[in-house]
C-alpha atoms as a PDB file:
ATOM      1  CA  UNK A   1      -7.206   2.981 -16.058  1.00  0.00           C
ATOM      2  CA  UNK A   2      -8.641   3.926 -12.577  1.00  0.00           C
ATOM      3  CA  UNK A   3      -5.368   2.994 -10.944  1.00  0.00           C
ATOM      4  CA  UNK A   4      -3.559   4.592 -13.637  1.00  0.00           C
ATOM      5  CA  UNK A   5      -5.549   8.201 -12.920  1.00  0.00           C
ATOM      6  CA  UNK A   6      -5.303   7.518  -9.410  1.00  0.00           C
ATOM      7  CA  UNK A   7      -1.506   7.674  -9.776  1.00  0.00           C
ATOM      8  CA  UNK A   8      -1.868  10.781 -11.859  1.00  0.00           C
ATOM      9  CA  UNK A   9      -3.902  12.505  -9.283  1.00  0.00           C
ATOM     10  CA  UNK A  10      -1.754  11.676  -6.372  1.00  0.00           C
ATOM     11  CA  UNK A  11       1.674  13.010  -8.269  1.00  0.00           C
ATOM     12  CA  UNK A  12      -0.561  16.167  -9.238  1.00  0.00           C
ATOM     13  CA  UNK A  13      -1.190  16.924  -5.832  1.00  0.00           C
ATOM     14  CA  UNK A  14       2.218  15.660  -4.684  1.00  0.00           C
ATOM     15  CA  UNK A  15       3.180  18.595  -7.353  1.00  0.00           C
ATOM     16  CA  UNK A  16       1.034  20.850  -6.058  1.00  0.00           C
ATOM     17  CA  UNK A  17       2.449  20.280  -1.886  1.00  0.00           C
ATOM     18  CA  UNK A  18       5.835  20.968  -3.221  1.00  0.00           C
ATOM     19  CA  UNK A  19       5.174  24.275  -5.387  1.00  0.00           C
ATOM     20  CA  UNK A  20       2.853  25.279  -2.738  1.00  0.00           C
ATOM     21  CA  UNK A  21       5.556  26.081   0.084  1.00  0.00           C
ATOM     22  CA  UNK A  22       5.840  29.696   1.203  1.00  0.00           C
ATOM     23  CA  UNK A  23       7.914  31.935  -1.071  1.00  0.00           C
ATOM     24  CA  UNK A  24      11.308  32.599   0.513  1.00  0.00           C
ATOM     25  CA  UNK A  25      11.280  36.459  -0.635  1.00  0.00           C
ATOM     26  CA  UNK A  26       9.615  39.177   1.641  1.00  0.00           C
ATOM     27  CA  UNK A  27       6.964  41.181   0.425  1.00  0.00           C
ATOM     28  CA  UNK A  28       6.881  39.562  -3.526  1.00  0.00           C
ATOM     29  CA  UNK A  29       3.379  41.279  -3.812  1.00  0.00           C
ATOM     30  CA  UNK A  30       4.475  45.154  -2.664  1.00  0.00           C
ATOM     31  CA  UNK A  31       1.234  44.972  -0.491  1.00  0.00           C
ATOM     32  CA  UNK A  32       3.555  46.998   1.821  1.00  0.00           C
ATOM     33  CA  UNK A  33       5.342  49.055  -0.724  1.00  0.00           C
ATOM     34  CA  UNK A  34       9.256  48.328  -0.666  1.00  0.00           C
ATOM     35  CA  UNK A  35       9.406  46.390   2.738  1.00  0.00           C
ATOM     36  CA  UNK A  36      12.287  43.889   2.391  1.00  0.00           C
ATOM     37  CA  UNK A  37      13.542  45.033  -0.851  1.00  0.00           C
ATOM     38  CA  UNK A  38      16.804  47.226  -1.449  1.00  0.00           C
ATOM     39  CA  UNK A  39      16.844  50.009  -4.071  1.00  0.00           C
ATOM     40  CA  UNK A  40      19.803  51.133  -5.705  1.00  0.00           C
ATOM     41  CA  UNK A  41      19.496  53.985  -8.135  1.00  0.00           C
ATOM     42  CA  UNK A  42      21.363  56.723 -10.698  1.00  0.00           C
ATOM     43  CA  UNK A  43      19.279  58.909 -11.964  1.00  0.00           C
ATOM     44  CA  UNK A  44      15.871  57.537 -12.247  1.00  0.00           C
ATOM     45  CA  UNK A  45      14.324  55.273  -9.410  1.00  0.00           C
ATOM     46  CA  UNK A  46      11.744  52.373  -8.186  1.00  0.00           C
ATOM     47  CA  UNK A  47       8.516  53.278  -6.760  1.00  0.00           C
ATOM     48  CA  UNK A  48       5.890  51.395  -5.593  1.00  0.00           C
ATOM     49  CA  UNK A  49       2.025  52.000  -6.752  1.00  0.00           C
ATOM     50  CA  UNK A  50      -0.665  50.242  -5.759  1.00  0.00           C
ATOM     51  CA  UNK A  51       0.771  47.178  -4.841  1.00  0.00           C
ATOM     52  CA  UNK A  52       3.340  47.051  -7.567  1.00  0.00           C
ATOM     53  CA  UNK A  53       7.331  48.087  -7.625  1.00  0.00           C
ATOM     54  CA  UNK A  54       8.091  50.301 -10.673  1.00  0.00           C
ATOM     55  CA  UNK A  55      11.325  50.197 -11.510  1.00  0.00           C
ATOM     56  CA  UNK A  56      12.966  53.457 -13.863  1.00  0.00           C
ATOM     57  CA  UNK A  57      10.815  56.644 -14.742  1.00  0.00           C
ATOM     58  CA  UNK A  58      10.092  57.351 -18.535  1.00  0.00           C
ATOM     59  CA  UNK A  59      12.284  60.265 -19.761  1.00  0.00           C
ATOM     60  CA  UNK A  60      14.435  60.069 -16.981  1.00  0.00           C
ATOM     61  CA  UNK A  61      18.450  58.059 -17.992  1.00  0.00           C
ATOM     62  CA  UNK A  62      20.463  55.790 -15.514  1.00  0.00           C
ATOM     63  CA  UNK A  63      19.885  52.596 -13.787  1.00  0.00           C
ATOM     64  CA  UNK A  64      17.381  51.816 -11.340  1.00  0.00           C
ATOM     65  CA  UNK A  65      17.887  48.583  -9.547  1.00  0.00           C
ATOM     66  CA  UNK A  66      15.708  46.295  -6.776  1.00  0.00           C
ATOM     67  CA  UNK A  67      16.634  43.512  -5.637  1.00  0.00           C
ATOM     68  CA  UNK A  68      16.791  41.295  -1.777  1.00  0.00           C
ATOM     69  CA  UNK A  69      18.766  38.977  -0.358  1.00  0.00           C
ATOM     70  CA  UNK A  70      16.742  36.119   1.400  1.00  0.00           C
ATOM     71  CA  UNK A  71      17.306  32.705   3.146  1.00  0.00           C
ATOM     72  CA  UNK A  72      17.212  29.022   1.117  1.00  0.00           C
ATOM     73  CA  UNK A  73      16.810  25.812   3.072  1.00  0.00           C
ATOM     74  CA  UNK A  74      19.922  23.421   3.983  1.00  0.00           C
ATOM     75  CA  UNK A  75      19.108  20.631   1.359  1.00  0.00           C
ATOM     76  CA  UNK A  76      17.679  22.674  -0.664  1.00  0.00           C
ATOM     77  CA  UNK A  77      18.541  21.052  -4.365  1.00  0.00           C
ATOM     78  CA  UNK A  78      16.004  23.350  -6.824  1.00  0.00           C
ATOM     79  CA  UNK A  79      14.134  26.602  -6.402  1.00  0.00           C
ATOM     80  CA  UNK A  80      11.241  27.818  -8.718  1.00  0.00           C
ATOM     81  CA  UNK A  81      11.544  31.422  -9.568  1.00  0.00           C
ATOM     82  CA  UNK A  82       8.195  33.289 -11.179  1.00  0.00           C
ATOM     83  CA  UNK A  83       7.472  37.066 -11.451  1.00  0.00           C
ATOM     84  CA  UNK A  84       5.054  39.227 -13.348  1.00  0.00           C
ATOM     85  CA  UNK A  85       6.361  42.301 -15.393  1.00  0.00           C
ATOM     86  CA  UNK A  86       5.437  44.350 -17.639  1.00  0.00           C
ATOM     87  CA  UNK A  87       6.970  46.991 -20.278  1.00  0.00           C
ATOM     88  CA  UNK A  88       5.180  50.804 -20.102  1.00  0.00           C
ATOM     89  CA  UNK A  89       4.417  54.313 -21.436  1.00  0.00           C
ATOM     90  CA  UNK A  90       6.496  54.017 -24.847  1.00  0.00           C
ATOM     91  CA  UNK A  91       8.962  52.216 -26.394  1.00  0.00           C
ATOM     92  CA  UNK A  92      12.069  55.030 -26.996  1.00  0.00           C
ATOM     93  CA  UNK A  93      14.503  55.830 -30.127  1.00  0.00           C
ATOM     94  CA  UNK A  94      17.335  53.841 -27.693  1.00  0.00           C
ATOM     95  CA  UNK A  95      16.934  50.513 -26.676  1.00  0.00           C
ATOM     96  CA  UNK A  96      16.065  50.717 -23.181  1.00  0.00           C
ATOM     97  CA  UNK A  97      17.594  47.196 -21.178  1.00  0.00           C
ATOM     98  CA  UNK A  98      15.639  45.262 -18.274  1.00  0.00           C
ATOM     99  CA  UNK A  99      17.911  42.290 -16.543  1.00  0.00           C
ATOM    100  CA  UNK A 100      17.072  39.567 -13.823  1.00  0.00           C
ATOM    101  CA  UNK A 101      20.153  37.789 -12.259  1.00  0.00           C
ATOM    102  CA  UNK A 102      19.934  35.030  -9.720  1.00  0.00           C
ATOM    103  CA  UNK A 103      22.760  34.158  -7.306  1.00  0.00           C
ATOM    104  CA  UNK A 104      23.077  31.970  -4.348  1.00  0.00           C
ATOM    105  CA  UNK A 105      25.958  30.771  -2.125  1.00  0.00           C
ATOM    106  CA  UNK A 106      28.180  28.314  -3.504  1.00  0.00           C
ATOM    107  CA  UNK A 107      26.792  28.868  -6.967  1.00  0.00           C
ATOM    108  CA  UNK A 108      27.793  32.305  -9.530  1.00  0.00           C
ATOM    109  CA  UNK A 109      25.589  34.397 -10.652  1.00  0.00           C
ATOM    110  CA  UNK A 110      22.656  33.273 -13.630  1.00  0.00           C
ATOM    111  CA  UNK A 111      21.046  35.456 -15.878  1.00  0.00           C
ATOM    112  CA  UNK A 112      17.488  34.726 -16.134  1.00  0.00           C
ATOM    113  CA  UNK A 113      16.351  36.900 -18.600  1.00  0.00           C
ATOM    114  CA  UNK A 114      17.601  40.326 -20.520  1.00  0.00           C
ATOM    115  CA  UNK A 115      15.218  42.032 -22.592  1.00  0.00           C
ATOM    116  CA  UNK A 116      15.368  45.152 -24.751  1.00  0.00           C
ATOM    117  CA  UNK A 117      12.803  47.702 -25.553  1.00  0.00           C
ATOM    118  CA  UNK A 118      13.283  47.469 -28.693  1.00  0.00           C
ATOM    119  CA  UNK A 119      12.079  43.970 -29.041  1.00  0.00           C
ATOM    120  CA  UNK A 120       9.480  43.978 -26.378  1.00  0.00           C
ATOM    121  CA  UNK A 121       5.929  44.062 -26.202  1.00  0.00           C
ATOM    122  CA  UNK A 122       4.795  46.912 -24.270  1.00  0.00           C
ATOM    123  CA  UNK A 123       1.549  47.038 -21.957  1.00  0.00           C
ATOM    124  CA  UNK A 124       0.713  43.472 -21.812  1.00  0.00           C
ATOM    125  CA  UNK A 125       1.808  41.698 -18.801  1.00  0.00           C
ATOM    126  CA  UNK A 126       4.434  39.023 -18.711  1.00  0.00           C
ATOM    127  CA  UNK A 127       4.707  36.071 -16.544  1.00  0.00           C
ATOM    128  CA  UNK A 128       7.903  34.257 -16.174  1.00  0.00           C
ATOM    129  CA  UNK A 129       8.694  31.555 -14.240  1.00  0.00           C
ATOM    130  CA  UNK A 130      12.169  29.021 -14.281  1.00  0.00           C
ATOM    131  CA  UNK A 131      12.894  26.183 -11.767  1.00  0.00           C
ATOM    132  CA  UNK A 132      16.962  26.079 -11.321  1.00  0.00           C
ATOM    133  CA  UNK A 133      18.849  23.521  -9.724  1.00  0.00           C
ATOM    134  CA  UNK A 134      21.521  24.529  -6.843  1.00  0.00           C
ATOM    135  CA  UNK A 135      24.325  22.331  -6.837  1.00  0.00           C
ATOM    136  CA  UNK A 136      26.800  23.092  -4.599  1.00  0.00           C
ATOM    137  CA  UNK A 137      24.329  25.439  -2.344  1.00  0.00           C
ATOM    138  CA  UNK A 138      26.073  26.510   1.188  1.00  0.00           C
ATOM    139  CA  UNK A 139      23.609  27.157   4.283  1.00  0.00           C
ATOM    140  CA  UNK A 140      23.692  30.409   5.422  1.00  0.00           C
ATOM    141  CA  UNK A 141      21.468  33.780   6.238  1.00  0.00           C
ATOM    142  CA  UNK A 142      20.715  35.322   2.974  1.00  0.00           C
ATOM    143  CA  UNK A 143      22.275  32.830   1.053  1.00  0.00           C
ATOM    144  CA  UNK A 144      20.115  34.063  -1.826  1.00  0.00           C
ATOM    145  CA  UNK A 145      19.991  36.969  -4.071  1.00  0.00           C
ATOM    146  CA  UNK A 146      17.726  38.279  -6.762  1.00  0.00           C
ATOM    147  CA  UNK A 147      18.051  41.456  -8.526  1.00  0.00           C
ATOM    148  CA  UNK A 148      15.722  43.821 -11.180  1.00  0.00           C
ATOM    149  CA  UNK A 149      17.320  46.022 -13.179  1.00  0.00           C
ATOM    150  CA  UNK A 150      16.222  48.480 -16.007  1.00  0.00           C
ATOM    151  CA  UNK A 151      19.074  50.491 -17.780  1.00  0.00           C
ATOM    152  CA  UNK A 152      17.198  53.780 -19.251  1.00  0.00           C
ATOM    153  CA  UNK A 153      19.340  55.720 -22.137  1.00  0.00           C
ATOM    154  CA  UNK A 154      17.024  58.246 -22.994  1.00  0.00           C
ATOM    155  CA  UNK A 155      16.482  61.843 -21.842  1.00  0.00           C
ATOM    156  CA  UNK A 156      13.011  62.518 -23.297  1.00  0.00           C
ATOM    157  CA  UNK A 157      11.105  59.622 -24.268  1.00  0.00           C
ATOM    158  CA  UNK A 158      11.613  56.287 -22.133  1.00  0.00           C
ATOM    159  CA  UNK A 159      10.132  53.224 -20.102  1.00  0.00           C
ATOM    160  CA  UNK A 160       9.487  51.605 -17.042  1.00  0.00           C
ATOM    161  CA  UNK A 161       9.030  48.340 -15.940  1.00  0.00           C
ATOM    162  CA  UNK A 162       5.677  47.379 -13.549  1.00  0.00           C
ATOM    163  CA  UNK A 163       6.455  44.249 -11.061  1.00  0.00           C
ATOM    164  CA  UNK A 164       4.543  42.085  -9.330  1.00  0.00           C
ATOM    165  CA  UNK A 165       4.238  38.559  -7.805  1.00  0.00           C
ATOM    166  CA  UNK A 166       7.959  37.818  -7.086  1.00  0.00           C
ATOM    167  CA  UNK A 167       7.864  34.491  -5.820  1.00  0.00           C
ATOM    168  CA  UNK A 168      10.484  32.113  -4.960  1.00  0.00           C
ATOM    169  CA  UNK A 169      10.318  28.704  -3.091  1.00  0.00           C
ATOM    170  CA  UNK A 170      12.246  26.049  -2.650  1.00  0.00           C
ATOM    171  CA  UNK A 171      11.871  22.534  -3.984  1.00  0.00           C
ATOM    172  CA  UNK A 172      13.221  20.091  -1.549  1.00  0.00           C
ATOM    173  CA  UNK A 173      15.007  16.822  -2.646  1.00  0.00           C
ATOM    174  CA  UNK A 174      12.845  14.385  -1.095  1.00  0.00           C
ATOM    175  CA  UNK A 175       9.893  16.225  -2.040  1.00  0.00           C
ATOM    176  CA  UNK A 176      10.770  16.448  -5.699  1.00  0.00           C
ATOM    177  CA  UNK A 177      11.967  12.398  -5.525  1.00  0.00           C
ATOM    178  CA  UNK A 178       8.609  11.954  -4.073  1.00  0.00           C
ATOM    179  CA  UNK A 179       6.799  13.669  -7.141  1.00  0.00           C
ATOM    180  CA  UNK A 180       9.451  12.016  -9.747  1.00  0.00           C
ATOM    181  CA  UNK A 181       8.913   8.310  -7.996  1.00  0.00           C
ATOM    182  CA  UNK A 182       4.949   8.808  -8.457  1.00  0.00           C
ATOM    183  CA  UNK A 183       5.210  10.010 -12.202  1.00  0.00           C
ATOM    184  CA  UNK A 184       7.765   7.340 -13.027  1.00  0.00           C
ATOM    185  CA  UNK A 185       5.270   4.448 -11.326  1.00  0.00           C
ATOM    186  CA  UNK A 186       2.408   5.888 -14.049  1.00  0.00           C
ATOM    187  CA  UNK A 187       5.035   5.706 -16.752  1.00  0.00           C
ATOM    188  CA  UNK A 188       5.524   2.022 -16.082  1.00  0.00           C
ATOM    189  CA  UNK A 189       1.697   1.145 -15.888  1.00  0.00           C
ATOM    190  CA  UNK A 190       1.223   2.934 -18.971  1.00  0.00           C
ATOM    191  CA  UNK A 191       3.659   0.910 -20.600  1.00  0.00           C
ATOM    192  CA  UNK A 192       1.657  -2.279 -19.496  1.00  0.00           C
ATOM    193  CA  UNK A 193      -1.585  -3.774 -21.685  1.00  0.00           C
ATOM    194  CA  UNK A 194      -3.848  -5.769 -19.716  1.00  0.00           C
ATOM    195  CA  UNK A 195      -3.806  -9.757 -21.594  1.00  0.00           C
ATOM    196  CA  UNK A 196      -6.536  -9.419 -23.881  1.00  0.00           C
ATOM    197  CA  UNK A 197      -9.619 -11.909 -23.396  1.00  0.00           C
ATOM    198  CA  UNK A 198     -10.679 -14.515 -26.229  1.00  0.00           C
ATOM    199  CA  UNK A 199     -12.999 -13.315 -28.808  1.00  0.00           C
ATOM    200  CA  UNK A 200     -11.958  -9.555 -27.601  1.00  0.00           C
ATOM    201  CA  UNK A 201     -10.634  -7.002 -30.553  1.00  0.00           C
END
Protein backbone atom coordinates (compact mmCIF):
# COMPACT_ATOMS: atom_id res chain seq x y z
CA UNK A 1 0.00 0.00 0.00
CA UNK A 2 2.75 2.59 0.89
CA UNK A 3 4.59 1.77 -2.30
CA UNK A 4 1.46 1.68 -4.10
CA UNK A 5 0.57 5.58 -2.89
CA UNK A 6 4.03 6.40 -3.35
CA UNK A 7 3.60 5.59 -7.05
CA UNK A 8 0.39 7.54 -7.07
CA UNK A 9 1.99 10.57 -5.65
CA UNK A 10 4.96 10.61 -7.88
CA UNK A 11 2.64 10.28 -11.29
CA UNK A 12 0.43 13.13 -9.60
CA UNK A 13 3.18 15.35 -9.45
CA UNK A 14 4.73 14.01 -12.66
CA UNK A 15 1.05 15.28 -13.89
CA UNK A 16 1.27 18.26 -12.33
CA UNK A 17 5.27 19.21 -14.02
CA UNK A 18 3.74 18.56 -17.32
CA UNK A 19 0.36 20.71 -17.08
CA UNK A 20 2.34 23.19 -15.25
CA UNK A 21 4.52 24.52 -18.32
CA UNK A 22 3.98 28.12 -19.37
CA UNK A 23 0.94 28.72 -21.59
CA UNK A 24 2.06 29.26 -25.19
CA UNK A 25 -0.64 32.19 -25.76
CA UNK A 26 0.26 35.90 -24.85
CA UNK A 27 -1.68 37.71 -22.51
CA UNK A 28 -4.55 34.64 -21.75
CA UNK A 29 -5.51 36.77 -18.61
CA UNK A 30 -6.15 40.45 -20.51
CA UNK A 31 -4.08 41.87 -17.52
CA UNK A 32 -2.89 44.15 -20.39
CA UNK A 33 -6.08 44.53 -22.27
CA UNK A 34 -5.75 43.09 -25.97
CA UNK A 35 -1.85 42.78 -26.09
CA UNK A 36 -1.11 39.82 -28.41
CA UNK A 37 -4.54 39.21 -29.53
CA UNK A 38 -6.05 40.22 -33.07
CA UNK A 39 -9.62 41.57 -33.36
CA UNK A 40 -11.60 41.26 -36.31
CA UNK A 41 -15.02 42.83 -36.29
CA UNK A 42 -18.53 43.78 -38.38
CA UNK A 43 -20.59 45.62 -36.62
CA UNK A 44 -20.23 45.00 -33.00
CA UNK A 45 -16.68 44.51 -31.35
CA UNK A 46 -14.31 43.00 -28.41
CA UNK A 47 -13.38 45.07 -25.56
CA UNK A 48 -11.49 44.44 -22.76
CA UNK A 49 -12.76 45.30 -18.98
CA UNK A 50 -11.09 44.72 -16.12
CA UNK A 51 -8.95 42.10 -17.05
CA UNK A 52 -11.38 40.31 -19.27
CA UNK A 53 -11.92 40.37 -23.36
CA UNK A 54 -15.63 40.89 -24.21
CA UNK A 55 -16.37 39.77 -27.28
CA UNK A 56 -19.91 41.32 -29.25
CA UNK A 57 -22.05 44.22 -27.65
CA UNK A 58 -25.77 43.41 -26.70
CA UNK A 59 -28.15 45.01 -29.27
CA UNK A 60 -25.58 45.55 -31.60
CA UNK A 61 -25.66 42.52 -35.06
CA UNK A 62 -22.47 41.13 -36.85
CA UNK A 63 -19.53 39.15 -35.87
CA UNK A 64 -16.96 40.01 -33.51
CA UNK A 65 -13.96 37.80 -33.59
CA UNK A 66 -10.45 37.39 -31.30
CA UNK A 67 -8.24 35.22 -31.81
CA UNK A 68 -3.80 34.84 -31.93
CA UNK A 69 -1.54 32.97 -33.57
CA UNK A 70 1.29 31.61 -31.24
CA UNK A 71 4.33 29.20 -31.33
CA UNK A 72 4.09 25.12 -30.36
CA UNK A 73 7.24 23.19 -29.56
CA UNK A 74 9.06 20.80 -32.26
CA UNK A 75 7.90 17.41 -30.69
CA UNK A 76 5.20 18.67 -29.47
CA UNK A 77 2.55 15.50 -29.65
CA UNK A 78 -0.63 17.03 -27.36
CA UNK A 79 -1.63 20.47 -26.17
CA UNK A 80 -4.22 21.18 -23.34
CA UNK A 81 -6.54 23.95 -24.22
CA UNK A 82 -8.77 25.62 -21.13
CA UNK A 83 -10.63 28.99 -21.09
CA UNK A 84 -13.25 30.61 -18.94
CA UNK A 85 -16.43 32.20 -20.58
CA UNK A 86 -19.33 33.26 -19.84
CA UNK A 87 -22.86 34.17 -21.57
CA UNK A 88 -24.33 37.99 -20.54
CA UNK A 89 -27.04 40.69 -20.31
CA UNK A 90 -30.01 38.57 -21.96
CA UNK A 91 -30.65 35.81 -23.88
CA UNK A 92 -32.43 37.40 -27.38
CA UNK A 93 -35.62 36.29 -29.61
CA UNK A 94 -32.60 34.96 -32.25
CA UNK A 95 -30.24 32.53 -31.34
CA UNK A 96 -27.17 34.35 -30.87
CA UNK A 97 -23.86 31.76 -31.91
CA UNK A 98 -20.39 31.68 -29.92
CA UNK A 99 -17.57 29.30 -31.77
CA UNK A 100 -13.93 28.21 -30.71
CA UNK A 101 -11.79 26.65 -33.55
CA UNK A 102 -8.30 25.32 -33.07
CA UNK A 103 -5.78 24.97 -35.91
CA UNK A 104 -2.17 24.21 -36.11
CA UNK A 105 0.33 23.48 -38.92
CA UNK A 106 0.12 20.27 -40.50
CA UNK A 107 -3.23 19.60 -38.91
CA UNK A 108 -7.03 21.35 -40.27
CA UNK A 109 -8.92 23.19 -38.39
CA UNK A 110 -11.10 21.56 -35.03
CA UNK A 111 -14.06 22.89 -33.64
CA UNK A 112 -13.94 22.88 -30.00
CA UNK A 113 -17.09 24.00 -29.05
CA UNK A 114 -20.31 25.96 -30.71
CA UNK A 115 -22.89 27.10 -28.49
CA UNK A 116 -26.19 28.92 -29.01
CA UNK A 117 -27.98 31.37 -26.89
CA UNK A 118 -30.72 29.75 -27.01
CA UNK A 119 -29.52 26.77 -25.15
CA UNK A 120 -27.10 28.43 -22.87
CA UNK A 121 -26.94 29.32 -19.43
CA UNK A 122 -26.41 32.88 -19.04
CA UNK A 123 -24.35 34.64 -16.11
CA UNK A 124 -22.68 31.72 -14.65
CA UNK A 125 -19.21 31.19 -15.69
CA UNK A 126 -18.00 28.32 -17.77
CA UNK A 127 -14.78 26.56 -17.71
CA UNK A 128 -13.69 24.44 -20.53
CA UNK A 129 -10.79 22.70 -21.00
CA UNK A 130 -9.77 19.72 -23.92
CA UNK A 131 -6.28 18.11 -24.36
CA UNK A 132 -5.87 17.36 -28.36
CA UNK A 133 -3.35 15.37 -29.89
CA UNK A 134 -1.21 16.92 -32.97
CA UNK A 135 -0.28 14.39 -35.31
CA UNK A 136 1.39 15.49 -38.08
CA UNK A 137 2.44 19.02 -36.32
CA UNK A 138 5.15 21.08 -38.57
CA UNK A 139 7.69 23.46 -36.58
CA UNK A 140 7.32 26.80 -37.37
CA UNK A 141 6.63 30.58 -35.90
CA UNK A 142 3.02 30.73 -35.13
CA UNK A 143 2.35 27.40 -36.01
CA UNK A 144 -0.76 27.74 -33.84
CA UNK A 145 -4.04 29.39 -34.04
CA UNK A 146 -7.01 29.89 -31.80
CA UNK A 147 -9.97 31.89 -32.53
CA UNK A 148 -13.37 33.36 -30.43
CA UNK A 149 -16.13 34.13 -32.20
CA UNK A 150 -19.73 35.35 -31.31
CA UNK A 151 -22.22 35.79 -34.30
CA UNK A 152 -24.95 38.47 -32.92
CA UNK A 153 -28.41 38.53 -35.10
CA UNK A 154 -30.25 40.88 -33.21
CA UNK A 155 -30.75 44.66 -33.46
CA UNK A 156 -32.32 45.37 -30.05
CA UNK A 157 -31.93 42.80 -27.55
CA UNK A 158 -28.58 40.64 -27.64
CA UNK A 159 -25.41 39.09 -25.83
CA UNK A 160 -21.95 39.08 -25.20
CA UNK A 161 -19.55 36.75 -24.26
CA UNK A 162 -16.94 37.60 -21.03
CA UNK A 163 -13.36 35.72 -21.46
CA UNK A 164 -10.85 34.93 -19.36
CA UNK A 165 -7.95 32.51 -18.56
CA UNK A 166 -7.02 31.39 -22.13
CA UNK A 167 -4.44 29.00 -21.55
CA UNK A 168 -2.67 26.71 -23.76
CA UNK A 169 0.49 24.51 -23.15
CA UNK A 170 2.01 21.95 -24.59
CA UNK A 171 2.32 18.36 -23.44
CA UNK A 172 5.56 16.94 -24.55
CA UNK A 173 5.96 13.22 -25.59
CA UNK A 174 8.42 12.17 -23.17
CA UNK A 175 6.81 14.01 -20.53
CA UNK A 176 3.40 12.49 -21.07
CA UNK A 177 5.29 8.74 -21.52
CA UNK A 178 6.82 9.65 -18.29
CA UNK A 179 3.33 10.26 -16.54
CA UNK A 180 1.66 7.16 -18.57
CA UNK A 181 4.84 4.73 -17.53
CA UNK A 182 4.25 5.80 -13.70
CA UNK A 183 0.35 5.24 -13.81
CA UNK A 184 0.73 2.00 -15.74
CA UNK A 185 3.53 0.68 -12.93
CA UNK A 186 0.48 1.41 -10.13
CA UNK A 187 -1.91 -0.43 -12.41
CA UNK A 188 0.28 -3.51 -12.27
CA UNK A 189 0.86 -3.41 -8.38
CA UNK A 190 -2.69 -3.02 -7.95
CA UNK A 191 -3.31 -6.00 -9.80
CA UNK A 192 -0.92 -7.94 -7.36
CA UNK A 193 -2.23 -9.50 -3.70
CA UNK A 194 0.43 -9.97 -1.31
CA UNK A 195 0.45 -14.29 -0.43
CA UNK A 196 -1.74 -14.38 2.40
CA UNK A 197 -0.20 -15.73 5.82
CA UNK A 198 -1.63 -19.00 7.62
CA UNK A 199 -4.45 -18.54 9.92
CA UNK A 200 -4.99 -14.92 8.09
CA UNK A 201 -8.76 -14.18 6.61
Amino acid sequence: MITKLSLLSVATVALVAVEARASLVTNGTFDTDLTGWQVNATGTDVVPVAGTARIGQPGTPGTAILSQFFDIPAGTTAVKISFDYEWQVNPPTLPDTFSVSFDYLGGSVQTLLTEFSSAATFNSTIAYNITLLLPGLQSGPGNGFISFQLDETNPSVGTRIELDNVSISAVPEAGALAVWSVLGSVGMLGMRRPAREDGEE
